[in-house]
C-alpha atoms as a PDB file:
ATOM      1  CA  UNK A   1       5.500 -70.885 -47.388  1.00  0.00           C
ATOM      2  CA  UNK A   2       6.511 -70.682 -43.800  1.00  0.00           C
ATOM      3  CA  UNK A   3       4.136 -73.763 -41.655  1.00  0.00           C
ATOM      4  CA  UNK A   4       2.076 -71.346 -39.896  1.00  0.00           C
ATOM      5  CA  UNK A   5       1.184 -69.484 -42.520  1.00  0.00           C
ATOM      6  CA  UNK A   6       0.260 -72.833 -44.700  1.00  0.00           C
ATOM      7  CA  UNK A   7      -1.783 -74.660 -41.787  1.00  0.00           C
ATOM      8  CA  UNK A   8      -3.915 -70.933 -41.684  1.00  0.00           C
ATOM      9  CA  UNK A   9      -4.268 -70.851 -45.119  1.00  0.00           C
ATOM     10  CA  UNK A  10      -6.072 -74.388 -45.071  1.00  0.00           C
ATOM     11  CA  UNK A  11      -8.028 -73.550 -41.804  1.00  0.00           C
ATOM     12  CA  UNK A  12      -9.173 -70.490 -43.681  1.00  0.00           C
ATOM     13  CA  UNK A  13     -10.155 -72.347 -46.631  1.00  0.00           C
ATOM     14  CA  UNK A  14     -12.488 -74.371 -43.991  1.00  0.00           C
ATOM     15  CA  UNK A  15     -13.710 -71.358 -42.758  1.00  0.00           C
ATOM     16  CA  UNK A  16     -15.142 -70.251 -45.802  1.00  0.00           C
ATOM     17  CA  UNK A  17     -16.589 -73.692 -46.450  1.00  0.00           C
ATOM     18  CA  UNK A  18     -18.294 -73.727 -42.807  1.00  0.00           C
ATOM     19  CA  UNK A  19     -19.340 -70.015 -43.769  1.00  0.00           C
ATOM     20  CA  UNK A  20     -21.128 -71.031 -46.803  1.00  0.00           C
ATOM     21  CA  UNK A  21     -22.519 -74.243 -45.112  1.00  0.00           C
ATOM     22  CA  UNK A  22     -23.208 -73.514 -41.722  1.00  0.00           C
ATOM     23  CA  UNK A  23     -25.414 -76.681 -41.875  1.00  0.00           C
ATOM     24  CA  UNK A  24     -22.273 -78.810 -41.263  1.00  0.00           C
ATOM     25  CA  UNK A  25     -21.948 -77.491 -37.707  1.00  0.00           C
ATOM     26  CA  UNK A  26     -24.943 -79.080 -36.979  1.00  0.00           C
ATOM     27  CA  UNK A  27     -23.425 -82.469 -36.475  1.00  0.00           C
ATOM     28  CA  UNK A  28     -21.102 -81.595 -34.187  1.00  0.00           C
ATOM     29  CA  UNK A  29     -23.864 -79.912 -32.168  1.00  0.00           C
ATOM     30  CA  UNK A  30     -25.758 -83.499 -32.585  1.00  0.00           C
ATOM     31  CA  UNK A  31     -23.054 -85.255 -31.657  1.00  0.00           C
ATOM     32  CA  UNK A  32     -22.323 -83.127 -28.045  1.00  0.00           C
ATOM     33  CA  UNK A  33     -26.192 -83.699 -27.206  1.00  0.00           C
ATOM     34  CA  UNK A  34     -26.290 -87.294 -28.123  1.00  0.00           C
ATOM     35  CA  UNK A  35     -22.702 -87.867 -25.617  1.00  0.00           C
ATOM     36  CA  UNK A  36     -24.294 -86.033 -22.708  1.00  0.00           C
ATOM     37  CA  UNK A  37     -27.116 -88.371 -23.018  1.00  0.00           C
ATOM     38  CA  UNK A  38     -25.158 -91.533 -22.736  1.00  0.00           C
ATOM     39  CA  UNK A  39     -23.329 -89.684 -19.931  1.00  0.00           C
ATOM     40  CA  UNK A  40     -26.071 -89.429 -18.112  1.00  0.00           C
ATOM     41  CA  UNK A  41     -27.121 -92.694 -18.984  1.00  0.00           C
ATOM     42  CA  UNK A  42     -24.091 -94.584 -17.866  1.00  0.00           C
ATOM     43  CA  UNK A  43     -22.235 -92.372 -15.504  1.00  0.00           C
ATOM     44  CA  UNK A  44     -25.564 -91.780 -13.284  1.00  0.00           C
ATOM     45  CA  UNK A  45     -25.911 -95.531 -12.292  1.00  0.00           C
ATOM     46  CA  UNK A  46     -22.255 -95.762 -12.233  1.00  0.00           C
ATOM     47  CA  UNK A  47     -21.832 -93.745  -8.914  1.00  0.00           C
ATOM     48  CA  UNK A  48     -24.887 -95.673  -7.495  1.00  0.00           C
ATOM     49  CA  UNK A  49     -22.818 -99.042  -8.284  1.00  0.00           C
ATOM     50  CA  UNK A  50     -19.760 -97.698  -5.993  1.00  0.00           C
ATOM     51  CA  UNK A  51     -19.036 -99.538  -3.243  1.00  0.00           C
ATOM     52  CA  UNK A  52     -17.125 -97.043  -0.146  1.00  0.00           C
ATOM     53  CA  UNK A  53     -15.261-100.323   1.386  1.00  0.00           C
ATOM     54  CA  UNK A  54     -13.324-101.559  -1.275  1.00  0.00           C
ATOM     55  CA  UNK A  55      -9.636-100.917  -1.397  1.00  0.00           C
ATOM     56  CA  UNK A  56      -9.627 -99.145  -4.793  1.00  0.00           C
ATOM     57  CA  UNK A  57     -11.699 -96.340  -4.461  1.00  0.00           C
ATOM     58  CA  UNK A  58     -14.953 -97.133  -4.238  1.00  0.00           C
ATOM     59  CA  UNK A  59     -15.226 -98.856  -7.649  1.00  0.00           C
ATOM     60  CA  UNK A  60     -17.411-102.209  -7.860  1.00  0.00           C
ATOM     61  CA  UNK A  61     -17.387-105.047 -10.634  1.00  0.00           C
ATOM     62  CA  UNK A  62     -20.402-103.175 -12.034  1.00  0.00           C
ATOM     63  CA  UNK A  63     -18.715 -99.737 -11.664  1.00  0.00           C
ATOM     64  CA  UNK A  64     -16.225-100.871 -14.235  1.00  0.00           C
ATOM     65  CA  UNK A  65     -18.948-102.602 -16.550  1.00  0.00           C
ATOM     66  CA  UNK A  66     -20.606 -99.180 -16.750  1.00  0.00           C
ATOM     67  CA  UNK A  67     -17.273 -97.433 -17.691  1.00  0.00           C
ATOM     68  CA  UNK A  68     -16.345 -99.610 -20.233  1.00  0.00           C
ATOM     69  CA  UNK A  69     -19.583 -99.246 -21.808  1.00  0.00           C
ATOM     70  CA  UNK A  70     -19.525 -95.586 -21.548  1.00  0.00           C
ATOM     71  CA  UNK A  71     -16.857 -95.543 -23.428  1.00  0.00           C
ATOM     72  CA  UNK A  72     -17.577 -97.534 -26.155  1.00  0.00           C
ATOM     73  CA  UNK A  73     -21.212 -96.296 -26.639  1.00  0.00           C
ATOM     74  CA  UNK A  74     -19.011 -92.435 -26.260  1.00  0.00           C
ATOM     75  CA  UNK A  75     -16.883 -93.306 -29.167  1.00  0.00           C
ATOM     76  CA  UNK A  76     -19.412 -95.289 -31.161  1.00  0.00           C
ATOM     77  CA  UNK A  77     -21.684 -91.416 -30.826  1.00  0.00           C
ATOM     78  CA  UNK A  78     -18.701 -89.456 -32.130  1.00  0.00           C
ATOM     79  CA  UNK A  79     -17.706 -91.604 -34.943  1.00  0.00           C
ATOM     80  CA  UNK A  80     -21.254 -92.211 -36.185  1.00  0.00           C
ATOM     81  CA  UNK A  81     -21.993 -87.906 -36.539  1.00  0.00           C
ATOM     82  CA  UNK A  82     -18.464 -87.819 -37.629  1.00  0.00           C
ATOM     83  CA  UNK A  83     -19.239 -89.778 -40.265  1.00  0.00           C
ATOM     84  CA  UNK A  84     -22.429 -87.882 -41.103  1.00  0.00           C
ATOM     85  CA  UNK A  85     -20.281 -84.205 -41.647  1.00  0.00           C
ATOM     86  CA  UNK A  86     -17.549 -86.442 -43.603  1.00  0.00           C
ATOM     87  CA  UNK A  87     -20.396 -87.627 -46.215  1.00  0.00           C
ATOM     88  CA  UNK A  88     -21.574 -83.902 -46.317  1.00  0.00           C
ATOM     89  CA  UNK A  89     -18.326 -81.986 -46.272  1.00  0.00           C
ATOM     90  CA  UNK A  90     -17.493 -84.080 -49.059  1.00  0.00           C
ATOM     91  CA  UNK A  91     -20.306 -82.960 -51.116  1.00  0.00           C
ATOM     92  CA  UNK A  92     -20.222 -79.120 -49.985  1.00  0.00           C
ATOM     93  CA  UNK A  93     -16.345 -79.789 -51.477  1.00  0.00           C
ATOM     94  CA  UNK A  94     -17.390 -80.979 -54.613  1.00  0.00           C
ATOM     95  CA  UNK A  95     -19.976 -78.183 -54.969  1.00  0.00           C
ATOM     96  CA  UNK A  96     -22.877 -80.090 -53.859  1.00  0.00           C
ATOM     97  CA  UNK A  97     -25.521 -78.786 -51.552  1.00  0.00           C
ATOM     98  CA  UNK A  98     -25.242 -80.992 -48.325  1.00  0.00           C
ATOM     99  CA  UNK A  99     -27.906 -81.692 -45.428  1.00  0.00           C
ATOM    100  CA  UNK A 100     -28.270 -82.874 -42.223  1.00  0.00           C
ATOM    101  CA  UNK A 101     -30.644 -85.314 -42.998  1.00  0.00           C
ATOM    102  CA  UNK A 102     -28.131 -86.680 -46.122  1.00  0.00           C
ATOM    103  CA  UNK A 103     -25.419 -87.049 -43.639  1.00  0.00           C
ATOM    104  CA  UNK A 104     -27.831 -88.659 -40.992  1.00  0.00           C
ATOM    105  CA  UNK A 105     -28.939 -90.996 -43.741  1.00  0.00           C
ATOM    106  CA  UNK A 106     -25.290 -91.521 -44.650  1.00  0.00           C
ATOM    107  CA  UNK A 107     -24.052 -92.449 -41.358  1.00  0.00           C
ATOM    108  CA  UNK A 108     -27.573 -94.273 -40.473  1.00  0.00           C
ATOM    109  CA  UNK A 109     -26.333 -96.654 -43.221  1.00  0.00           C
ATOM    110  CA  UNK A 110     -23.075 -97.692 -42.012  1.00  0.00           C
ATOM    111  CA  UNK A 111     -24.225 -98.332 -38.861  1.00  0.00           C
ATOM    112  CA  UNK A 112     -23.253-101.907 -38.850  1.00  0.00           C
ATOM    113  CA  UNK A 113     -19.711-101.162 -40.036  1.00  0.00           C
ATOM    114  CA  UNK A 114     -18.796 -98.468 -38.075  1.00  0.00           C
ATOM    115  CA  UNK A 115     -18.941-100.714 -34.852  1.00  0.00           C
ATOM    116  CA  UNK A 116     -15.487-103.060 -35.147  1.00  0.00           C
ATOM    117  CA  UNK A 117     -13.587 -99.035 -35.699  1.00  0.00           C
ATOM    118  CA  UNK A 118     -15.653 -97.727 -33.138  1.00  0.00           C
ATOM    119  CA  UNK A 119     -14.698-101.359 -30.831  1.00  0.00           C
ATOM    120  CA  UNK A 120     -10.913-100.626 -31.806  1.00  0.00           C
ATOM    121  CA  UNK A 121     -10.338 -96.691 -31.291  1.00  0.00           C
ATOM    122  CA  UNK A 122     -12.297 -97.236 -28.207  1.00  0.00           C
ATOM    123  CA  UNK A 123     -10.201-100.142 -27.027  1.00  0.00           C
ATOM    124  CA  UNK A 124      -7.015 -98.466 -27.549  1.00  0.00           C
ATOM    125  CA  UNK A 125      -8.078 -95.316 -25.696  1.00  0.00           C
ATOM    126  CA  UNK A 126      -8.526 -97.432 -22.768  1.00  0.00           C
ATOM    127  CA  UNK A 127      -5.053 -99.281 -23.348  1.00  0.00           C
ATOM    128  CA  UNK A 128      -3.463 -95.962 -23.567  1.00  0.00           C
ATOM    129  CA  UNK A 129      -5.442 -94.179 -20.670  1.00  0.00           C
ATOM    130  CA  UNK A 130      -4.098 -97.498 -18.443  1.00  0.00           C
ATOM    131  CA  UNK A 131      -0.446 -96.939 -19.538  1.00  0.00           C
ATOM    132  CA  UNK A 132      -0.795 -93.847 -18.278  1.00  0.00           C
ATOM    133  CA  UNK A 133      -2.165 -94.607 -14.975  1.00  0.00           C
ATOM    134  CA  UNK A 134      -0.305 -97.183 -14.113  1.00  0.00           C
ATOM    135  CA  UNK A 135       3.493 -96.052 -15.093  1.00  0.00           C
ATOM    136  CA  UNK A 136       2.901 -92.132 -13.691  1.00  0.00           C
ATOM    137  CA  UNK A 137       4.845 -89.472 -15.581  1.00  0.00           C
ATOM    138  CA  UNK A 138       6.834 -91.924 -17.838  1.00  0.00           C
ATOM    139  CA  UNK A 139       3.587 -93.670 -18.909  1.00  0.00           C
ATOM    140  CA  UNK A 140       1.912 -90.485 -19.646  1.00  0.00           C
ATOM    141  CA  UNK A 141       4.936 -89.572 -21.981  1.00  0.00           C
ATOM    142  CA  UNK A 142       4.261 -93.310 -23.438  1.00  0.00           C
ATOM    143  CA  UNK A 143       0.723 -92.754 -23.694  1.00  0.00           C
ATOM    144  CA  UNK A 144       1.017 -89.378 -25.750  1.00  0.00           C
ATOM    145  CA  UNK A 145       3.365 -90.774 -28.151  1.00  0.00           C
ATOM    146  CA  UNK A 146       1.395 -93.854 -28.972  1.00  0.00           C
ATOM    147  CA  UNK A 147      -1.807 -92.124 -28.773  1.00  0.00           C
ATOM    148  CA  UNK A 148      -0.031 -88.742 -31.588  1.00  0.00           C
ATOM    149  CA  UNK A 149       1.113 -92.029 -33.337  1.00  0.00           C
ATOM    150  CA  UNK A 150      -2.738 -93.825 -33.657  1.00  0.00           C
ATOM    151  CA  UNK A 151      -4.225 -90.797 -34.393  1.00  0.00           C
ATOM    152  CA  UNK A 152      -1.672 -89.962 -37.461  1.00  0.00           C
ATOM    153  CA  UNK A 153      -2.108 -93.235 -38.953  1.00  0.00           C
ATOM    154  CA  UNK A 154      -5.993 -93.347 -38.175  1.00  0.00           C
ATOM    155  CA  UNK A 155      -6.616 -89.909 -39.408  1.00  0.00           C
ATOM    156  CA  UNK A 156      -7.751 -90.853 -43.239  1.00  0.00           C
ATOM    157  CA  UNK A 157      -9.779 -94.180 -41.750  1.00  0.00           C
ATOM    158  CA  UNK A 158     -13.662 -92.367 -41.587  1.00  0.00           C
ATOM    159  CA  UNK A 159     -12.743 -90.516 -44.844  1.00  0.00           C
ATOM    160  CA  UNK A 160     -11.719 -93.802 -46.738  1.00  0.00           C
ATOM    161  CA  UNK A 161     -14.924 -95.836 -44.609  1.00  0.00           C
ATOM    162  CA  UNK A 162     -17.212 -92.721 -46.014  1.00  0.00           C
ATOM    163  CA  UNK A 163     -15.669 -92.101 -49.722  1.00  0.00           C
ATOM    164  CA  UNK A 164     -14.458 -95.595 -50.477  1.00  0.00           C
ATOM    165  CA  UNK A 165     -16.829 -98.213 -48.920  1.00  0.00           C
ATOM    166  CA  UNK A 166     -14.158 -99.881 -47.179  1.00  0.00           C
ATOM    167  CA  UNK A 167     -14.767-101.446 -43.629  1.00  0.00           C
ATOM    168  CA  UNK A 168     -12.203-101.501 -40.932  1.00  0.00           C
ATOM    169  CA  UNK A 169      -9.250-103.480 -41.455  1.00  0.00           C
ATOM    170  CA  UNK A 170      -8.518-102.502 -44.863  1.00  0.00           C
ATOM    171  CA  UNK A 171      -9.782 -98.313 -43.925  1.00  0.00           C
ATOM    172  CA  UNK A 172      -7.005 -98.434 -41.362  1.00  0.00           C
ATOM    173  CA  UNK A 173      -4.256-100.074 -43.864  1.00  0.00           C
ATOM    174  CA  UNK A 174      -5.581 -97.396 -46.529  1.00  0.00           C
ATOM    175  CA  UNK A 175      -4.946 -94.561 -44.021  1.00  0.00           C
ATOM    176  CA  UNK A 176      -1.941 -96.093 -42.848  1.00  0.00           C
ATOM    177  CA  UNK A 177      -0.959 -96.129 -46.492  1.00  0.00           C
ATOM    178  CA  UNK A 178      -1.936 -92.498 -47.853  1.00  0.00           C
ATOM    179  CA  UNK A 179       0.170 -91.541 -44.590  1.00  0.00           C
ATOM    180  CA  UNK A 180       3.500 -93.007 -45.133  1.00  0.00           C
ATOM    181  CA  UNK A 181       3.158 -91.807 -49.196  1.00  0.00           C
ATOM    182  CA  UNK A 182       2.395 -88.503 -48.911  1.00  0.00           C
ATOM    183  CA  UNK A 183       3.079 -86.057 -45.788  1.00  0.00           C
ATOM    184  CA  UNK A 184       4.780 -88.235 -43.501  1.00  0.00           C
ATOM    185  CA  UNK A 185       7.022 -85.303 -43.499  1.00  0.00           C
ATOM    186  CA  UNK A 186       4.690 -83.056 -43.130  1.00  0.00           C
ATOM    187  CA  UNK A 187       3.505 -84.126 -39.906  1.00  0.00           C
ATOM    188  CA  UNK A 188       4.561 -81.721 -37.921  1.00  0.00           C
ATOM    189  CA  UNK A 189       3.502 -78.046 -39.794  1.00  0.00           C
ATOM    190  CA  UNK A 190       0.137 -79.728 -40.295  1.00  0.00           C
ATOM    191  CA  UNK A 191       0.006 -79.737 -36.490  1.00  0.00           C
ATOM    192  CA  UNK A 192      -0.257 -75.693 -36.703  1.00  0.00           C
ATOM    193  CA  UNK A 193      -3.790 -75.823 -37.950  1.00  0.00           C
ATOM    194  CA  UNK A 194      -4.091 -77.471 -33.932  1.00  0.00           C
ATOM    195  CA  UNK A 195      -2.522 -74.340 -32.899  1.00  0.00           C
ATOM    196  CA  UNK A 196      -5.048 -71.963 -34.880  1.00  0.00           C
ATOM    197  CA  UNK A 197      -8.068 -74.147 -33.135  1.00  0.00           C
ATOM    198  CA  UNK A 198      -6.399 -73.648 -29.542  1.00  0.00           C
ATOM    199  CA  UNK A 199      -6.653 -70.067 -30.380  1.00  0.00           C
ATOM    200  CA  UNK A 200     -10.491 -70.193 -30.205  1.00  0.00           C
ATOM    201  CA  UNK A 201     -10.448 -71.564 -26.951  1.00  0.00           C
ATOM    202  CA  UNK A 202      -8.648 -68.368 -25.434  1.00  0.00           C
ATOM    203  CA  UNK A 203     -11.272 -65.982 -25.183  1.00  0.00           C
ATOM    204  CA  UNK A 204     -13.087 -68.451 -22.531  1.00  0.00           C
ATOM    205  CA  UNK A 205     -10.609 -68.216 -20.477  1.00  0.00           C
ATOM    206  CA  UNK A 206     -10.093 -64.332 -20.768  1.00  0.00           C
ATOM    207  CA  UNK A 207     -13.709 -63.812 -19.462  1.00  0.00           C
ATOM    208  CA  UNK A 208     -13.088 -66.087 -16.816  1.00  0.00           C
ATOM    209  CA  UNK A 209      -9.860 -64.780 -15.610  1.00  0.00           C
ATOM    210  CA  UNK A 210     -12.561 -61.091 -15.957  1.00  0.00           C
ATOM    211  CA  UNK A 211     -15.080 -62.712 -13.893  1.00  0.00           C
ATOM    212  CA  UNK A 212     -12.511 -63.703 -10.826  1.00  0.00           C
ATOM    213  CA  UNK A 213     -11.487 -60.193 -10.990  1.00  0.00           C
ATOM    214  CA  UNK A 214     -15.353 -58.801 -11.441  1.00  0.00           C
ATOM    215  CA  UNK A 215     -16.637 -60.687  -8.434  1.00  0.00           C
ATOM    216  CA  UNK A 216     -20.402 -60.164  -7.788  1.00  0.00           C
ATOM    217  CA  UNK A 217     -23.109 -61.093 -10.243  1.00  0.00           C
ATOM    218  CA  UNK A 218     -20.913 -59.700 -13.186  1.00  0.00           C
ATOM    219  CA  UNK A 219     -19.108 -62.748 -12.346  1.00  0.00           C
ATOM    220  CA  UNK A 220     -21.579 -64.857 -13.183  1.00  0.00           C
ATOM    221  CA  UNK A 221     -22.758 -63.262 -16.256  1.00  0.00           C
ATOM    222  CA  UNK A 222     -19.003 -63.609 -17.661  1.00  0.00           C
ATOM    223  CA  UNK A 223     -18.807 -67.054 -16.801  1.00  0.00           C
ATOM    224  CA  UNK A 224     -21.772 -67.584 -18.646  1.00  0.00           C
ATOM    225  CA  UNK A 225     -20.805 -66.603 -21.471  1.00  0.00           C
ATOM    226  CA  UNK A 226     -16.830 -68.450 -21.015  1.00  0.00           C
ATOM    227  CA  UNK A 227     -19.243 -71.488 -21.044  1.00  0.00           C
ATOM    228  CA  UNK A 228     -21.287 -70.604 -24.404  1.00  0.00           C
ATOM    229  CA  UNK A 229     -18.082 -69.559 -26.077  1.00  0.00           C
ATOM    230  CA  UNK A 230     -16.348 -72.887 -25.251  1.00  0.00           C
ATOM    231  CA  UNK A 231     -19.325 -74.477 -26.389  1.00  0.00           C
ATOM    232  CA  UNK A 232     -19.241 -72.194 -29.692  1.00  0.00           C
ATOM    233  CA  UNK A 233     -15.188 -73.180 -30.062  1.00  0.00           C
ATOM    234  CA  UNK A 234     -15.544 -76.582 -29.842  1.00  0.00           C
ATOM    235  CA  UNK A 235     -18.587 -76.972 -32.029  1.00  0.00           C
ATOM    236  CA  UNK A 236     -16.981 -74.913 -34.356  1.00  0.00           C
ATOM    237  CA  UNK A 237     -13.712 -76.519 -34.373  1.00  0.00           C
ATOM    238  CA  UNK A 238     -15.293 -80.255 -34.874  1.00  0.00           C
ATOM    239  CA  UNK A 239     -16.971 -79.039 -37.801  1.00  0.00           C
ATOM    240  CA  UNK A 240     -13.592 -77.343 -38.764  1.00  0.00           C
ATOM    241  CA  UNK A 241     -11.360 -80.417 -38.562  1.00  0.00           C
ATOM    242  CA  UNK A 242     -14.597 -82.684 -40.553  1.00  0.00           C
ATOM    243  CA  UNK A 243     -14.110 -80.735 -43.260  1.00  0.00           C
ATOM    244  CA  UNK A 244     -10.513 -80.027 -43.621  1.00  0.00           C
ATOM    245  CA  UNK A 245     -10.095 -83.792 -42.889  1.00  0.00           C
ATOM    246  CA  UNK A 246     -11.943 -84.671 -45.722  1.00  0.00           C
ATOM    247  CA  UNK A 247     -10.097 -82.126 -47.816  1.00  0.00           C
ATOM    248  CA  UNK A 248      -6.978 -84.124 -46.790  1.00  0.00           C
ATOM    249  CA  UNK A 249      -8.043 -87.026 -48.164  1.00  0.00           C
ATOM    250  CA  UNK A 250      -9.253 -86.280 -51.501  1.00  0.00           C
ATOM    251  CA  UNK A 251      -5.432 -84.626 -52.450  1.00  0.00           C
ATOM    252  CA  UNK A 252      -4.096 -87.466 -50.291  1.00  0.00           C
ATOM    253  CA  UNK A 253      -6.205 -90.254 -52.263  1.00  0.00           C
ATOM    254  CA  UNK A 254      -6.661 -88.509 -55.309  1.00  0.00           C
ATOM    255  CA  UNK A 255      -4.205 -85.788 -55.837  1.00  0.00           C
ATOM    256  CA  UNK A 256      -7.551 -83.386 -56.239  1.00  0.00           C
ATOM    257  CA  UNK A 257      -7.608 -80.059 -55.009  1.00  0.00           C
ATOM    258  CA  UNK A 258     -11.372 -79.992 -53.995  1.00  0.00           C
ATOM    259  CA  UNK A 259     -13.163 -76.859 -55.868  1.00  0.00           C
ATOM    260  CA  UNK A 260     -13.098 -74.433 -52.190  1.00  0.00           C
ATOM    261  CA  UNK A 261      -9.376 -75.149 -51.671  1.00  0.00           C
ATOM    262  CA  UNK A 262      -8.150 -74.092 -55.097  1.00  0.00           C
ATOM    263  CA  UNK A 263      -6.882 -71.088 -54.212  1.00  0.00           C
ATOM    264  CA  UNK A 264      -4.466 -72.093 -51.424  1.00  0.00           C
ATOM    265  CA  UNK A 265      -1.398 -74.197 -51.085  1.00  0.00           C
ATOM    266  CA  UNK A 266      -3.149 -77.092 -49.804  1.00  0.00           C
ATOM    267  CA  UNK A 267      -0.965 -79.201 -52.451  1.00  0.00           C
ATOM    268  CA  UNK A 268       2.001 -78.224 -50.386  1.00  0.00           C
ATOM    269  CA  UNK A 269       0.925 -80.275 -47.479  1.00  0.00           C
ATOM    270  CA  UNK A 270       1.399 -83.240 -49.583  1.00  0.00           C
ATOM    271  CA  UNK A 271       4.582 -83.293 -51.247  1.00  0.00           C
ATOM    272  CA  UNK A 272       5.163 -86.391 -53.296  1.00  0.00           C
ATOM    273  CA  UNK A 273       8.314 -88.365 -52.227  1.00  0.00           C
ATOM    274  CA  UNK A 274      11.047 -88.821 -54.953  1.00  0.00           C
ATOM    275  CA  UNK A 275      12.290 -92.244 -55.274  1.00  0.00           C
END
């Protein structure tokens, strides 16, 4: 089976899950709400703290106190309601009936030790946002391979937090180790299922590229709705990638097909290395 073909097969497979649980795309919903708040929370004072004279921009001590705590209290949001689909996509999986206020309940319990992952992912974002800056187009190519690289070995971490009680050091060594024994070479066809999400996103900018040509009030009516169905993609895609994540993990951990992915190849993802 060709990659394409495999990576739509799988987001197919969690496409009928989200179909049969459209509670799980609550979270993601949850989670969008809850990072506009601390947006507005943090960003709003933020531009009252900048100060026009300084040589950088406008940016105070307190400007960059405000940032940094954006983004912590950002990632902190996304993890905890990530974890809340993980501990329900792993029960729709397994044939269980999941809920929003299990997941909440899930998530609301690991409060505590979803903070040092939520500290780390957070911190290297920043480290890899100021390579970036700094170093121009060569630290932007820098950036993007160490930040593919931290993502590839972090992908399994909230699944193993969630499904094996771990905290965050030995999560990340888990992931790190279901990684290098399973699809390191896999890497790259698994990266089509990112290509069938992008997909979503194209009909937003079809009615935009309609309302530059409409002009008038049409115009605004199809930028409307570019905005909803953005909105619509991306929850829908979060809620995708939660459950095909957790999929991952269970063959990755477990060498388990989970009951909805039966019928596809999903085991062909994972190839087991010969020694």
């Amino acid at each position: 089976m060709g990659r394409f073909a495999r990576s739509w097969q799988m987001f197919t497979a969690s496409w009928r899950v989200l179909r049969s649980r459209k509670e799980l795309v609550v979270f993601p919903i949850l989670s969008g709400a809850a990072g506009l708040l601390v947006a507005i929370i943090f960003l709003t004072p933020a531009v009252f703290t900048l100060d026009v004279d300084s040589r950088d921009g406008g940016a105070s001590p307190a400007t960059y106190v405000l940032l940094v705590a954006f983004y912590l209290v950002s990632a902190y949001v996304a993890i905890f309601f990530n974890t809340a689909l993980i501990s329900q996509a792993h029960i729709a999986l397994m044939g269980g009936d999941p809920s929003v206020a299990g997941g909440l309940r899930t998530a609301g319990s690991m409060a505590g030790r979803l903070l040092p992952w939520a500290l780390l992912s957070a911190t290297v974002s920043m480290i890899i946002r100021a390579i970036e800056e700094r170093l121009g187009f060569v630290g932007r190519i820098i950036g993007g391979m160490v930040g593919m690289a931290w993502h590839l070995v972090t992908y399994l971490v909230l699944p193993v937090m969630v499904l094996e009680g771990a905290t965050t050091k030995p999560a990340v060594k888990r992931s790190v180790e279901l990684f290098r024994g399973t699809w390191g070479e896999n890497v790259l066809g698994n990266a089509g299922i990112g290509a069938v999400g992008f997909l979503l996103f194209l009909p937003s900018v079809l009615l935009v590229g309609l309302g530059i040509a409409a002009g008038g009030a049409v115009s605004l009516v199809l930028y409307g709705l570019a905005v909803l169905w953005f909105l619509v993609s991306v929850v829908v895609s979060s809620a995708l990638s939660g459950i095909y994540q957790t999929a991952l993990y269970h063959y990755a951990a477990e060498r388990a097909v989970p009951r909805e992915f039966a019928g596809t190849d999903l085991g062909n993802a994972f190839p087991q290395k010969r020694r």
